[in-house]
N, C-alpha and C. Protein backbone atom coordinates (compact mmCIF):
# COMPACT_ATOMS: atom_id res chain seq x y z
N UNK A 1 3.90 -1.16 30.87
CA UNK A 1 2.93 -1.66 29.93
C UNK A 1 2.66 -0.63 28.83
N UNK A 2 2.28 0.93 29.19
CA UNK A 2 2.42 1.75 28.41
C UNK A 2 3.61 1.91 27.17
N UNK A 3 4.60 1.61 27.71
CA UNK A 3 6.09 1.57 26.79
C UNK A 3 5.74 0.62 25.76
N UNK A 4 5.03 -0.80 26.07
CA UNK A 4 5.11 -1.67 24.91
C UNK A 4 3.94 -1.79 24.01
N UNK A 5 2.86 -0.83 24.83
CA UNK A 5 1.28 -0.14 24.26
C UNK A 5 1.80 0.35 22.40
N UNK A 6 2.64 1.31 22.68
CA UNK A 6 3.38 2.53 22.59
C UNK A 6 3.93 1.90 20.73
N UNK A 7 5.12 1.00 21.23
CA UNK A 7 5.76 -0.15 20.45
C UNK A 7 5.18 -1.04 19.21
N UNK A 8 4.12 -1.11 19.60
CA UNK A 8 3.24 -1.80 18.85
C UNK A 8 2.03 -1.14 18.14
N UNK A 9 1.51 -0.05 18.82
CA UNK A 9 0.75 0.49 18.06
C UNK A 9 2.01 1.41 16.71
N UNK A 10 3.42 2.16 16.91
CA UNK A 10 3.83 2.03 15.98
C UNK A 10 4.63 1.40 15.15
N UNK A 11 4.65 0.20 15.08
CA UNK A 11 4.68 -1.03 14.35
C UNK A 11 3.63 -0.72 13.06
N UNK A 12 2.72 -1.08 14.23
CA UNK A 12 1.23 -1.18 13.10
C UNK A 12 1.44 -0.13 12.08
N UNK A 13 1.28 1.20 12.57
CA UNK A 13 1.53 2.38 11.91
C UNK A 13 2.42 2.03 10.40
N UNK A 14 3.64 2.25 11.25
CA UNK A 14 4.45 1.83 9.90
C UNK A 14 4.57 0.55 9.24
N UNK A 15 4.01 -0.58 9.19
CA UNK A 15 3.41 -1.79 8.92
C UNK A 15 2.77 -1.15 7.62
N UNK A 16 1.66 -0.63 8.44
CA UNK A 16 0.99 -0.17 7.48
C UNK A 16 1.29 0.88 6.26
N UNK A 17 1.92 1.79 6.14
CA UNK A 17 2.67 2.57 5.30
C UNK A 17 3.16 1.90 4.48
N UNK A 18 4.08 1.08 4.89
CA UNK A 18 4.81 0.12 3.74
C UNK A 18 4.10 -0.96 3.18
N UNK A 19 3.33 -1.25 3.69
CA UNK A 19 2.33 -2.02 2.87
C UNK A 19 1.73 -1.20 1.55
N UNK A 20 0.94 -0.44 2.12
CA UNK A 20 0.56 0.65 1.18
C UNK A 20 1.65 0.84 -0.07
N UNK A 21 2.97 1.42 0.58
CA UNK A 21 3.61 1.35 -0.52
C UNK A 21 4.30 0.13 -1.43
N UNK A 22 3.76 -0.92 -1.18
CA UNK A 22 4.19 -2.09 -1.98
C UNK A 22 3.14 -2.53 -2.45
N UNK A 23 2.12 -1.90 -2.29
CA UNK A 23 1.05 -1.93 -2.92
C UNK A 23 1.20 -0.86 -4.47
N UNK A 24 1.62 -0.38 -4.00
CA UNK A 24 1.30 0.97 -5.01
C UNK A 24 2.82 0.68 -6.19
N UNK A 25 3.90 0.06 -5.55
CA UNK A 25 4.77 -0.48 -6.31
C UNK A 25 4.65 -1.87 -7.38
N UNK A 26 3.77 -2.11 -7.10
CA UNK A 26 3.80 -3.54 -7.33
C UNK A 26 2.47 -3.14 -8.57
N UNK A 27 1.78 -2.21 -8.39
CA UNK A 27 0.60 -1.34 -9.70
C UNK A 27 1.55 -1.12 -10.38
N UNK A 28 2.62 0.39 -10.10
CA UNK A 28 3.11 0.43 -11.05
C UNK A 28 4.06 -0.49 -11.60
N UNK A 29 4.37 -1.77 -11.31
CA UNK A 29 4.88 -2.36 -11.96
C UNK A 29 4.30 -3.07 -12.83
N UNK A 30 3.01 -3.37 -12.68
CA UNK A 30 1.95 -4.31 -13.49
C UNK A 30 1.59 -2.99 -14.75
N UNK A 31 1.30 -1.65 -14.42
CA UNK A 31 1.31 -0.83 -15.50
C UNK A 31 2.16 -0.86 -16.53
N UNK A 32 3.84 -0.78 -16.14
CA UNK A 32 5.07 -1.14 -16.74
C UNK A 32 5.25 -2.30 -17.85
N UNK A 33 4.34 -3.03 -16.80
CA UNK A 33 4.95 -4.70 -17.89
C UNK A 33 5.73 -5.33 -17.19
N UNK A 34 6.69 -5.12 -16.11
CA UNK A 34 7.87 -5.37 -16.07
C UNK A 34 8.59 -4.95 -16.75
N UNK A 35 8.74 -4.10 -17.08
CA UNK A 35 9.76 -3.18 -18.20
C UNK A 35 11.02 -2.75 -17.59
N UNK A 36 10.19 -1.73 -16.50
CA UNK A 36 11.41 -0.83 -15.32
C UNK A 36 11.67 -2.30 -14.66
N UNK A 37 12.69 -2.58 -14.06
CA UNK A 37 13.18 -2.98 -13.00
C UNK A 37 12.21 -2.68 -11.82
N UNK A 38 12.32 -3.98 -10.80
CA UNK A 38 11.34 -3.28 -9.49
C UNK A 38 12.31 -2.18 -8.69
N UNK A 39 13.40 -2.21 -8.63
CA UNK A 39 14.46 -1.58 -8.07
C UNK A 39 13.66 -0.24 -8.07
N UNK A 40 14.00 -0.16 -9.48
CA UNK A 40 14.02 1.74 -10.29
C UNK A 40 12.56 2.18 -9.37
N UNK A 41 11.54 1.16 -9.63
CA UNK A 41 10.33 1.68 -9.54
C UNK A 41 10.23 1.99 -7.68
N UNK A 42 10.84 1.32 -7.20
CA UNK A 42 10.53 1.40 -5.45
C UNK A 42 11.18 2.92 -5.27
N UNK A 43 12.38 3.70 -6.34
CA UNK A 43 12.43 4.55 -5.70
C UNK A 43 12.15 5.78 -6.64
N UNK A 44 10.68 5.48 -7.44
CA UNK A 44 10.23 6.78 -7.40
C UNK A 44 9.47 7.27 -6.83
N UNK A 45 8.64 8.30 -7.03
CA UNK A 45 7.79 8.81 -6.17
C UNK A 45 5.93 8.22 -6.07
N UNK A 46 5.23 8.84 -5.74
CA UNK A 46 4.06 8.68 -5.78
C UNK A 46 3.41 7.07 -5.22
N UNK A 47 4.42 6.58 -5.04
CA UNK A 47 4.16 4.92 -4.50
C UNK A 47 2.97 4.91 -3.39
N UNK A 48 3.37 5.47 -2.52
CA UNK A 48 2.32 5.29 -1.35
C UNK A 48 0.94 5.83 -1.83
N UNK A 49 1.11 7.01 -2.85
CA UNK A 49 -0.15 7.31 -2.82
C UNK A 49 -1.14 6.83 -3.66
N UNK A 50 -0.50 5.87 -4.91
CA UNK A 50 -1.38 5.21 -5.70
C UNK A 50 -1.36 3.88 -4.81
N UNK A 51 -0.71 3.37 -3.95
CA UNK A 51 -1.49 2.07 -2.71
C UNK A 51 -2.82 2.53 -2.24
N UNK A 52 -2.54 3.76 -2.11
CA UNK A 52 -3.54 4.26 -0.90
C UNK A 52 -5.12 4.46 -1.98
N UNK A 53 -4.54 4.95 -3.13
CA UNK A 53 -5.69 4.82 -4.45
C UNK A 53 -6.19 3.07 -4.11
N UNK A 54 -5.74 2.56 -4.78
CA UNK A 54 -5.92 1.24 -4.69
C UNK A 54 -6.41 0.81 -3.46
N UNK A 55 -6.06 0.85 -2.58
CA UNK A 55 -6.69 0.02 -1.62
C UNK A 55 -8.30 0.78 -1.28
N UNK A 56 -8.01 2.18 -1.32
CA UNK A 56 -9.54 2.03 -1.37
C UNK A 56 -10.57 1.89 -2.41
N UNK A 57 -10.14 1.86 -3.32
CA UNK A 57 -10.92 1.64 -4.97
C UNK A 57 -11.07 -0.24 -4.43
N UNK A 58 -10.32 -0.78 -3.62
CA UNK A 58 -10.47 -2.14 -3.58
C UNK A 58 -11.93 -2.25 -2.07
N UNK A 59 -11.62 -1.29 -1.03
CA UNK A 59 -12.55 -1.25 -0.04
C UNK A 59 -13.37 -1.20 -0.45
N UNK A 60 -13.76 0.19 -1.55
CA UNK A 60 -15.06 0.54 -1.81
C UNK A 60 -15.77 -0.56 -3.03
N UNK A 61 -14.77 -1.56 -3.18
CA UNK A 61 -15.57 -2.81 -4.53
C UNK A 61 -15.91 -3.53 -3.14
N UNK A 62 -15.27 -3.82 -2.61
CA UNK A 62 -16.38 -4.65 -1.33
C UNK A 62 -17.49 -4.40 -0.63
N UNK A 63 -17.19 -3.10 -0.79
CA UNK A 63 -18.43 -2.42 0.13
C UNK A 63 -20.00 -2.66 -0.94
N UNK A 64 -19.28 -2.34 -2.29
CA UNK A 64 -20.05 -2.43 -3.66
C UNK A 64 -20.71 -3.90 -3.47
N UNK A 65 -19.67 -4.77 -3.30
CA UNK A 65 -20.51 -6.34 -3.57
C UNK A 65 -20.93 -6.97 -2.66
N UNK A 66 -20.29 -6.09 -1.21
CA UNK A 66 -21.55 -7.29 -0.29
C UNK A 66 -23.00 -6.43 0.16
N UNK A 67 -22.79 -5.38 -0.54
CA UNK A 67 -24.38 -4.78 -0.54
C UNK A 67 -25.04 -5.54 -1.74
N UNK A 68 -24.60 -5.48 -2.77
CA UNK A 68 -25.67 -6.00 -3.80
C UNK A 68 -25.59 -7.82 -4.68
């Protein structure tokens, strides 16, 4: 049971990573215009970490609007 504990919690893990970074691909592509190709853009850098911008600039607007 441990083995498939194991399996799934890193799933999630990396689930999550790549989400993040198709998050952060999919910004800079809306920055772009569509200009670059999505290709070009998946393999530069900084992807994961402007998802990771974003998603919490998106947490913290929720947190923002269901308080007020």
């Amino acid at each position: 049971m441990h083995f498939f504990e194991e399996i799934i919690i890193d799933a999630g893990r990396e689930g999550n990573y790549f989400l993040i970074k198709r998050i952060g691909i999919l910004f800079k592509w809306l920055i772009y215009r569509g200009r670059r190709p999505f290709s070009q853009i998946k393999n530069e850098n900084w992807n994961t970490r402007i998802g990771l911008i974003i998603c919490a600039i998106g947490i913290g607007w929720i947190i923002y609007y269901v308080n007020y």
